[in-house]
Protein backbone atom coordinates (compact mmCIF):
# COMPACT_ATOMS: atom_id res chain seq x y z
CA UNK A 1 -34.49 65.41 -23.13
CA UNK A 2 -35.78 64.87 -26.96
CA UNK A 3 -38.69 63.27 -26.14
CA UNK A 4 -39.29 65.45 -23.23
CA UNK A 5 -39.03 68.60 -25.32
CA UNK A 6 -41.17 66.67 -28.00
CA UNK A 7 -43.92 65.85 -25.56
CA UNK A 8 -43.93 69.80 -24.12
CA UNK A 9 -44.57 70.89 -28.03
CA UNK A 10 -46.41 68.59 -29.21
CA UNK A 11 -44.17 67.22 -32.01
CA UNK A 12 -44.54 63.42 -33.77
CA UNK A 13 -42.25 61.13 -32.91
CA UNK A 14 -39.97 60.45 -36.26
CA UNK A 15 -36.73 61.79 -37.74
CA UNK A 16 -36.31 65.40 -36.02
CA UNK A 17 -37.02 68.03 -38.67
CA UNK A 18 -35.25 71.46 -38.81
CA UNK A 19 -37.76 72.93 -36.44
CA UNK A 20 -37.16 69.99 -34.17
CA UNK A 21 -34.17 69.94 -33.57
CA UNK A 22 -34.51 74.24 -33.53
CA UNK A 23 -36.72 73.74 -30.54
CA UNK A 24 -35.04 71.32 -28.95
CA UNK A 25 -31.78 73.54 -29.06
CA UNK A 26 -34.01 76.62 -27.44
CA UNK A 27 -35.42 74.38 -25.01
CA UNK A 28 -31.82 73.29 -24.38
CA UNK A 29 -30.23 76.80 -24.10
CA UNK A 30 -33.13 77.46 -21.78
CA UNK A 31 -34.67 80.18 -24.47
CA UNK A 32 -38.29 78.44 -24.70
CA UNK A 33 -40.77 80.20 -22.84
CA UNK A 34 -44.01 80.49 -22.00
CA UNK A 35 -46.57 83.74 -21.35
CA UNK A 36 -50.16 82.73 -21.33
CA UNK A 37 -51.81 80.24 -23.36
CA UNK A 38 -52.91 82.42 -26.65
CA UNK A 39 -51.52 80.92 -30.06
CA UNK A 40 -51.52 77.45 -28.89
CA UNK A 41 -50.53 76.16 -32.59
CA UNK A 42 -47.68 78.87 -33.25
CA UNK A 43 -44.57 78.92 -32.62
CA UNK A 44 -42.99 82.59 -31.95
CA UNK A 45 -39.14 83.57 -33.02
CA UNK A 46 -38.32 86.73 -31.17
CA UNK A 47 -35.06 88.25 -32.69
CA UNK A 48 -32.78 90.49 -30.57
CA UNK A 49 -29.80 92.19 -30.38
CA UNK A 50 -28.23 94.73 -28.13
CA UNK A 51 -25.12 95.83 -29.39
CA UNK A 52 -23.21 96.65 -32.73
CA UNK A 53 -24.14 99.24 -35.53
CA UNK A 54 -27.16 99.18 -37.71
CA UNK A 55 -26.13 96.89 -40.27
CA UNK A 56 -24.12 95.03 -38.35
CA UNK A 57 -27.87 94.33 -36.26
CA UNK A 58 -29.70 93.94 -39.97
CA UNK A 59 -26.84 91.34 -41.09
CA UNK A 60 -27.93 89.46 -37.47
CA UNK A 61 -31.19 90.06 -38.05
CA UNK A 62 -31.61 88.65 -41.63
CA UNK A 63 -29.72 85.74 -40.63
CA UNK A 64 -32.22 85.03 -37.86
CA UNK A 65 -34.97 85.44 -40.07
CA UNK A 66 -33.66 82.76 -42.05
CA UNK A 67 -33.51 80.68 -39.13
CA UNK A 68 -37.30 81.13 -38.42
CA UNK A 69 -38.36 80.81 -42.16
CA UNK A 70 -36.74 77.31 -42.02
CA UNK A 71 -38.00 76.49 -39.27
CA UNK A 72 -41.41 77.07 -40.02
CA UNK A 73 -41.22 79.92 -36.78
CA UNK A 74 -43.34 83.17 -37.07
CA UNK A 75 -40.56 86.18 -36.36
CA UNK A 76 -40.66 89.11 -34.54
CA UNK A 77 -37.87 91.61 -34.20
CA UNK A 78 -37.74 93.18 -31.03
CA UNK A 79 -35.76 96.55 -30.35
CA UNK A 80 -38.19 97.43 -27.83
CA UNK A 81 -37.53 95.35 -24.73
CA UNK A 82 -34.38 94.51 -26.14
CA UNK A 83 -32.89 97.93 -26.59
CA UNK A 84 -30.08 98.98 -29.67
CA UNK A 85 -27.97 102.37 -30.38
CA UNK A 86 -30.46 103.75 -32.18
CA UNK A 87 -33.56 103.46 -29.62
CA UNK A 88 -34.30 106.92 -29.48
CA UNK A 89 -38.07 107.34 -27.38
CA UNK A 90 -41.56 106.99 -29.27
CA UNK A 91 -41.06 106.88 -32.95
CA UNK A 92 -44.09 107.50 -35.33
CA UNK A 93 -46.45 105.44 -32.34
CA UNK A 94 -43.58 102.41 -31.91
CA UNK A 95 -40.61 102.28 -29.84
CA UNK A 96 -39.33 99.16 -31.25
CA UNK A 97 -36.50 100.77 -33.01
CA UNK A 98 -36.47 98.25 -36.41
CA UNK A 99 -39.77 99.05 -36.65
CA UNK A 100 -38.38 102.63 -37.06
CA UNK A 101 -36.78 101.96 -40.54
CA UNK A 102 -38.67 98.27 -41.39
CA UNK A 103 -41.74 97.30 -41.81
CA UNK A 104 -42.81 94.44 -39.04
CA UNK A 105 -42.02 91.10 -40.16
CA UNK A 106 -45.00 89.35 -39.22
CA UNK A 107 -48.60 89.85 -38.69
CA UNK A 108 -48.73 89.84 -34.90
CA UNK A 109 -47.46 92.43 -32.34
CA UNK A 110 -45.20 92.17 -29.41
CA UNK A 111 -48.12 92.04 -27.17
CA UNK A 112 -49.53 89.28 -29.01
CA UNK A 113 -46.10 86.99 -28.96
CA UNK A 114 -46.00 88.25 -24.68
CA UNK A 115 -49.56 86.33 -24.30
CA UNK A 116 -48.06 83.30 -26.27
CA UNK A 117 -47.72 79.29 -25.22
CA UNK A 118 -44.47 78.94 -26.96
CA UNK A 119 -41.89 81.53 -27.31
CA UNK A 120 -38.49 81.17 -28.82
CA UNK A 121 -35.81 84.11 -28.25
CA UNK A 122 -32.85 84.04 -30.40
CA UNK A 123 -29.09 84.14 -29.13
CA UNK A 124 -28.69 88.25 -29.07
CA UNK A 125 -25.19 87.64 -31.28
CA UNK A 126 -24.58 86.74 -34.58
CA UNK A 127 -26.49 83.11 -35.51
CA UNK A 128 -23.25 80.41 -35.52
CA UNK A 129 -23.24 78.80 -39.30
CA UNK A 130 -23.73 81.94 -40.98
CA UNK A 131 -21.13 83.66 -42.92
CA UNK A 132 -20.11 87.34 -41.84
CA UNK A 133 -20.03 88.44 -45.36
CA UNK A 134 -23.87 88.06 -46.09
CA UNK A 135 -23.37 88.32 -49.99
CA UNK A 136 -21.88 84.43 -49.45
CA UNK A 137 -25.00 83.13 -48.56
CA UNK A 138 -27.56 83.56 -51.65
CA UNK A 139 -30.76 81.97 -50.40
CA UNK A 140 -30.32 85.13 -47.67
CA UNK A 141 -31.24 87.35 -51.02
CA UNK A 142 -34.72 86.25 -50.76
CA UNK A 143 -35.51 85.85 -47.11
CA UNK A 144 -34.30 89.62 -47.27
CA UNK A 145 -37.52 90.36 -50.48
CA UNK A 146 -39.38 88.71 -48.24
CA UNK A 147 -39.29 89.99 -44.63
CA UNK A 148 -36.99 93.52 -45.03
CA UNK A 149 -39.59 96.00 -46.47
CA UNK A 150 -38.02 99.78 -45.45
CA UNK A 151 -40.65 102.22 -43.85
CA UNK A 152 -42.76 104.00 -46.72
CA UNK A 153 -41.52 107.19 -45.39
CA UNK A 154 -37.84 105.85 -46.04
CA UNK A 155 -38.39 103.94 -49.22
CA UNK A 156 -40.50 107.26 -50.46
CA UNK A 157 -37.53 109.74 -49.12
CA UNK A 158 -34.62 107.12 -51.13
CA UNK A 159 -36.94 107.71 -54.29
CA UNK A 160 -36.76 111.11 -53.96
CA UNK A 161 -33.41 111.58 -53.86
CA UNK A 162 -32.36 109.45 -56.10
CA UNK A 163 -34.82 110.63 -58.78
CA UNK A 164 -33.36 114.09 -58.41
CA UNK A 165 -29.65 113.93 -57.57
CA UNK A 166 -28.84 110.58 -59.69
CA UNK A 167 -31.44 110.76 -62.84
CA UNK A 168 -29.94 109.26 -66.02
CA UNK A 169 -26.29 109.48 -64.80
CA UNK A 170 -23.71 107.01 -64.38
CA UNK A 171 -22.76 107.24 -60.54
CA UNK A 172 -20.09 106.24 -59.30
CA UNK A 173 -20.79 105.33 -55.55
CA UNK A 174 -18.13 105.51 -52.29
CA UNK A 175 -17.90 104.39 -49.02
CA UNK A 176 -15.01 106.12 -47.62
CA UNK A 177 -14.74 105.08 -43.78
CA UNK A 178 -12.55 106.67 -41.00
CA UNK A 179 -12.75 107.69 -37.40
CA UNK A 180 -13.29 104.41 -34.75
CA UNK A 181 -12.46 102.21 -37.98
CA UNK A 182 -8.25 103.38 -37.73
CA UNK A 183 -8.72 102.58 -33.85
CA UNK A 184 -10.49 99.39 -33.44
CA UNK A 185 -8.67 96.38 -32.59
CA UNK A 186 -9.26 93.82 -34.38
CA UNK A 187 -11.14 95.72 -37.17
CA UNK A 188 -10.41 95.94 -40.80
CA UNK A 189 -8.39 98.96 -41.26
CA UNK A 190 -9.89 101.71 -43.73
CA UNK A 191 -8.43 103.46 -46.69
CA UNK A 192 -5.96 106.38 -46.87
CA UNK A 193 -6.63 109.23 -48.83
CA UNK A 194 -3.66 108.82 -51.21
CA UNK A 195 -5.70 104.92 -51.69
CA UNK A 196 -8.89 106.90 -52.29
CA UNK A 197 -7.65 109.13 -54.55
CA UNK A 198 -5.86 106.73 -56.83
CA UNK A 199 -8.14 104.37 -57.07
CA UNK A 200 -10.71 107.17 -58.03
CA UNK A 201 -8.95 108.64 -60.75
CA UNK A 202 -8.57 105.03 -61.97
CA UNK A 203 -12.04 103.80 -61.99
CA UNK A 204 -13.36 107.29 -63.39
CA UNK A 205 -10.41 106.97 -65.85
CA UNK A 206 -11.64 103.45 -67.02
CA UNK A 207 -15.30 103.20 -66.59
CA UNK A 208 -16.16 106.57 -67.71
CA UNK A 209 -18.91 107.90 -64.56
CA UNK A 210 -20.72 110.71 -64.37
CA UNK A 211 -20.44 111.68 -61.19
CA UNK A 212 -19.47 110.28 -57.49
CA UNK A 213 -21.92 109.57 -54.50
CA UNK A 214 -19.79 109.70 -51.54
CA UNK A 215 -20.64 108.56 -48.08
CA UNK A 216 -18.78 109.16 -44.93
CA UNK A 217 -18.96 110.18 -41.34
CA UNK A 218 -16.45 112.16 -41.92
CA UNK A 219 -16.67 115.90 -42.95
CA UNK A 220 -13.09 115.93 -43.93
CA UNK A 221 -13.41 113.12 -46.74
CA UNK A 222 -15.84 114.68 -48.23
CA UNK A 223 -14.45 117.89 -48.56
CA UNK A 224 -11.17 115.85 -49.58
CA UNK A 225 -12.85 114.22 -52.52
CA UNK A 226 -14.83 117.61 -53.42
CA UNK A 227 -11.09 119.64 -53.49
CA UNK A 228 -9.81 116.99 -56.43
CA UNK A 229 -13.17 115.78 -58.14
CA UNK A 230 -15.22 119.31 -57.85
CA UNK A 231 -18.73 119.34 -58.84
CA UNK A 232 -18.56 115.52 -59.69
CA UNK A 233 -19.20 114.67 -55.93
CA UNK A 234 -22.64 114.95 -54.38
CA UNK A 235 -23.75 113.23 -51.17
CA UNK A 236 -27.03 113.69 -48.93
CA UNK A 237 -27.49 116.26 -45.94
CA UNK A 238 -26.34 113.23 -43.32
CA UNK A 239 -24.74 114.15 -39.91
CA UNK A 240 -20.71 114.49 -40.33
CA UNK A 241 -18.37 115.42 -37.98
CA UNK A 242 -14.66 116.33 -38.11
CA UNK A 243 -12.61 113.99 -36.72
CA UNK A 244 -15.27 113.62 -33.42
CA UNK A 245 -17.49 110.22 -33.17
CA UNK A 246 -21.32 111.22 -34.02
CA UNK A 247 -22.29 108.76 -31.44
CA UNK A 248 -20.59 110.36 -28.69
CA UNK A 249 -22.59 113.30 -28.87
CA UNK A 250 -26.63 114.35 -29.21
CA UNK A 251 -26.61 117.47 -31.06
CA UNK A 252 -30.18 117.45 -32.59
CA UNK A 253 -33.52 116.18 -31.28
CA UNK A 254 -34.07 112.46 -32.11
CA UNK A 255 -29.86 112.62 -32.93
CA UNK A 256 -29.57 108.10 -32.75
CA UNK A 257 -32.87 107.66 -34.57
CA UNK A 258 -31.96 110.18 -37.12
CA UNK A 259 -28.15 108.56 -37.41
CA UNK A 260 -29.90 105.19 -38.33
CA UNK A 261 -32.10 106.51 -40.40
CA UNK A 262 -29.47 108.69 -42.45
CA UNK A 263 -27.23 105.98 -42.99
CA UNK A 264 -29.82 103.83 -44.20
CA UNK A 265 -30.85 106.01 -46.63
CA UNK A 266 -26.62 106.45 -47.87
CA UNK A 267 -26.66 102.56 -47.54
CA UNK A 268 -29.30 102.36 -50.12
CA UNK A 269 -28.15 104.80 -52.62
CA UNK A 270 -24.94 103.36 -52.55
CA UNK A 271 -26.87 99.86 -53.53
CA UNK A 272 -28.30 101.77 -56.68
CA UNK A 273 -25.13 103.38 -58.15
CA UNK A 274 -23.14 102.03 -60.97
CA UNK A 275 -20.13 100.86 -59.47
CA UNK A 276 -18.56 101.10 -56.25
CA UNK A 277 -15.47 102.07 -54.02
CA UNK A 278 -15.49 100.52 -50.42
CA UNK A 279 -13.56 98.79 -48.36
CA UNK A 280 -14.09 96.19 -45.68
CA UNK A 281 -17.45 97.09 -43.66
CA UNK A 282 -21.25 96.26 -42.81
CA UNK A 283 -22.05 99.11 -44.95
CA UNK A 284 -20.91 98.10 -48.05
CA UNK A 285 -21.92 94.88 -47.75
CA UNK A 286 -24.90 95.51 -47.32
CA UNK A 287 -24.89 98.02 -50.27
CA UNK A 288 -23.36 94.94 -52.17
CA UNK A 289 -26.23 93.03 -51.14
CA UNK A 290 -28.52 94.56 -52.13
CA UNK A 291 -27.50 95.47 -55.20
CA UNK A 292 -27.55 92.02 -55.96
CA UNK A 293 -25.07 92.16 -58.66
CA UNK A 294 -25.90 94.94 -60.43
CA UNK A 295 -22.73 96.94 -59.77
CA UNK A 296 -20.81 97.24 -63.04
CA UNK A 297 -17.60 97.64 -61.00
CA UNK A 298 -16.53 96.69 -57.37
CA UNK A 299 -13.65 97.92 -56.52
CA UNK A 300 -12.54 96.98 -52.51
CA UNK A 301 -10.19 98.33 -50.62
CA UNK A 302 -8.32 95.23 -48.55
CA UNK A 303 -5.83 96.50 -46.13
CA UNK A 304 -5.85 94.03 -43.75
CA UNK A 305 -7.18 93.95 -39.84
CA UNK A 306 -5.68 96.06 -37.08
CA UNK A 307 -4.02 94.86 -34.02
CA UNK A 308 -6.20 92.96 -31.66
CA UNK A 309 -4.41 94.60 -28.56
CA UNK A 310 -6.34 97.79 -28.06
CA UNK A 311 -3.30 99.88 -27.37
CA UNK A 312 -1.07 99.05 -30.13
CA UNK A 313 -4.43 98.79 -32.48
CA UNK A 314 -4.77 103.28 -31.52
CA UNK A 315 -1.85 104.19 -33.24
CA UNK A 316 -1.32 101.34 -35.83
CA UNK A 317 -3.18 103.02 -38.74
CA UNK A 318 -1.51 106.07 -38.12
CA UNK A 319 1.86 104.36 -38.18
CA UNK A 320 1.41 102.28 -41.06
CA UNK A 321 -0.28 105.25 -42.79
CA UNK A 322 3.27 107.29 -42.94
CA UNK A 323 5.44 104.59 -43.71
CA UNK A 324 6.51 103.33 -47.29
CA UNK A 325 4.56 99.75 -48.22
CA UNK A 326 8.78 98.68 -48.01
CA UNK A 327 8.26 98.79 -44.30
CA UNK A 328 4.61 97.88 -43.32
CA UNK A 329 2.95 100.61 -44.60
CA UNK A 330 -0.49 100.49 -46.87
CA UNK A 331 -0.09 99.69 -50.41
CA UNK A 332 -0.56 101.96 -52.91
CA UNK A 333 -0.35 99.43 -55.70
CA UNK A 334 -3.21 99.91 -57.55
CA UNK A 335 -2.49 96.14 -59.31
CA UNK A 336 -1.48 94.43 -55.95
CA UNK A 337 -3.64 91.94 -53.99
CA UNK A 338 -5.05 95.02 -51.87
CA UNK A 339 -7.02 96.58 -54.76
CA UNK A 340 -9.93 93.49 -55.33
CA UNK A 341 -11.62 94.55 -58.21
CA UNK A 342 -14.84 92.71 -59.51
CA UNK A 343 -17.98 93.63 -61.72
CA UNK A 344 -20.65 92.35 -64.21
């Protein structure tokens, strides 16, 4: 098969290089193809990915980029033909729905790589070998400066709002998760308010912010935080709910576009604050990411996953929620192995 597959691309016969042995494992999973004979001398990566939320798809994404840069593949991400959450129609002239938020990672189009000799299409999961916690793998840190450059219209609309809502102050930035994250089996269970609020008052109480960025789905946690920290919260105009899924409905023209594009935005600004509340998800990660170290306190919330059976995993948060830490329930230690706290 190796020398077949060699033959078919034209490789040298010698020790199999990265993108050997890459294209022989395509070839293998029957993922090579073929759609005209343009591009003779290139070899096309198409990413894609069809299920999961949007930084749960940019994690993937990244991580497949990495793949082609090694490789010496040109990538493509495609959200057109291979369609996500957020496809939402005709976007700004594309439909490819990372090329509503990202720039395109190459130089060609999908209707160049669909007239190509030799296409590649990546599995539509997560890559195997990577780590799920994308701050563990540093050389990801600069295939990410490299290929992940947001839309100007983003980038000029995360400027904006930091340059007037943040300025010179010391923010204090939190990702306070709910709704599907109690009920998911499997999933790492979110905070409870009575965390949240302790763990607040401690970090304001030690590290001295300004004020608190707080982002949510969830109408209720905001208005939660606002009741005991007052004017010291602020968050953007994003879609909340109470208590109700946003994906689950379309209340607004362009609602999944706009749902990307809002939390993307949150994602970002939570990247450029001073410190950080959070616990286990794609969004602070990717917050933590990108902020590349610059946070001068982490502080993550670790309470464990939920049940993987999906009935006992719907009210398991809710149990362990109203029950003393002396019988299952959460911790509210702020010193105990649940509270992870890290920083510069």
């Amino acid at each position: 098969m190796k020398s077949q597959i060699k033959k078919l691309l034209g490789l040298p016969s010698h020790k199999p290089s990265f993108r050997e042995i890459s294209l022989l494992k395509a070839s293998n999973n029957c993922k090579l193809k073929s759609f005209g004979t343009e591009n003779p001398d290139e070899v096309f990566y198409v990413v894609r990915r069809v299920g999961g939320g949007l930084f749960s798809m940019v994690s993937s994404v990244l991580c497949h980029l990495d793949i082609a840069e090694r490789a010496g593949f040109i990538p493509i991400v495609d959200f057109d033909n291979f369609t996500t959450t957020y496809n939402d129609g005709k976007i700004d002239g594309t439909e490819n729905a990372w090329e509503y938020y990202f720039q395109p990672v190459s130089n060609y189009s999908l209707d160049d790589v669909y007239k190509s000799k030799r296409v590649i299409f990546s599995d539509p999961g997560y890559p195997a070998g990577y780590p799920m916690s994308i701050t563990h793998e540093k050389r990801l840190y600069d295939v990410y400066r490299k290929f992940m450059h947001l839309k100007p219209d983003v980038g000029g609309d995360i400027d904006a709002i930091f340059d007037r809502d943040f300025g010179q102050s010391k923010v204090l930035g939190i990702h306070f998760r709910g709704q599907e994250q109690r009920t998911a089996a499997g999933h790492w269970f979110p905070p409870t308010k009575k965390q949240m609020l302790r763990i607040t008052r401690r970090t304001l109480e030690k590290h001295g912010f300004d004020r608190i960025f707080v982002v949510s789905e969830e109408s209720d946690h905001v208005d939660f935080l606002k009741k005991y920290f007052g004017d010291l919260v602020f968050c953007t105009d994003s879609y909340r709910t109470y208590g109700v899924n946003a994906y689950h409905q379309y209340p607004r023209t362009r609602h999944r576009f706009l749902l990307g594009r809002e939390i993307l935005i949150d994602a970002m600004l939570l990247s450029r604050c001073a410190g950080l509340i959070a616990c286990t998800s794609n969004v602070a990660e990717f917050a933590r990411f990108v902020s590349h170290g610059g946070y001068e306190v982490q502080v993550m919330i670790n309470n464990g996953p939920n049940a993987s059976n999906p009935l006992i995993a719907r009210y398991l948060w809710y149990i362990k929620s109203c029950l003393p830490e002396s019988f299952g329930g959460f911790s509210s230690d702020l010193d105990a192995k649940n509270f992870i706290v890290s920083g510069r």
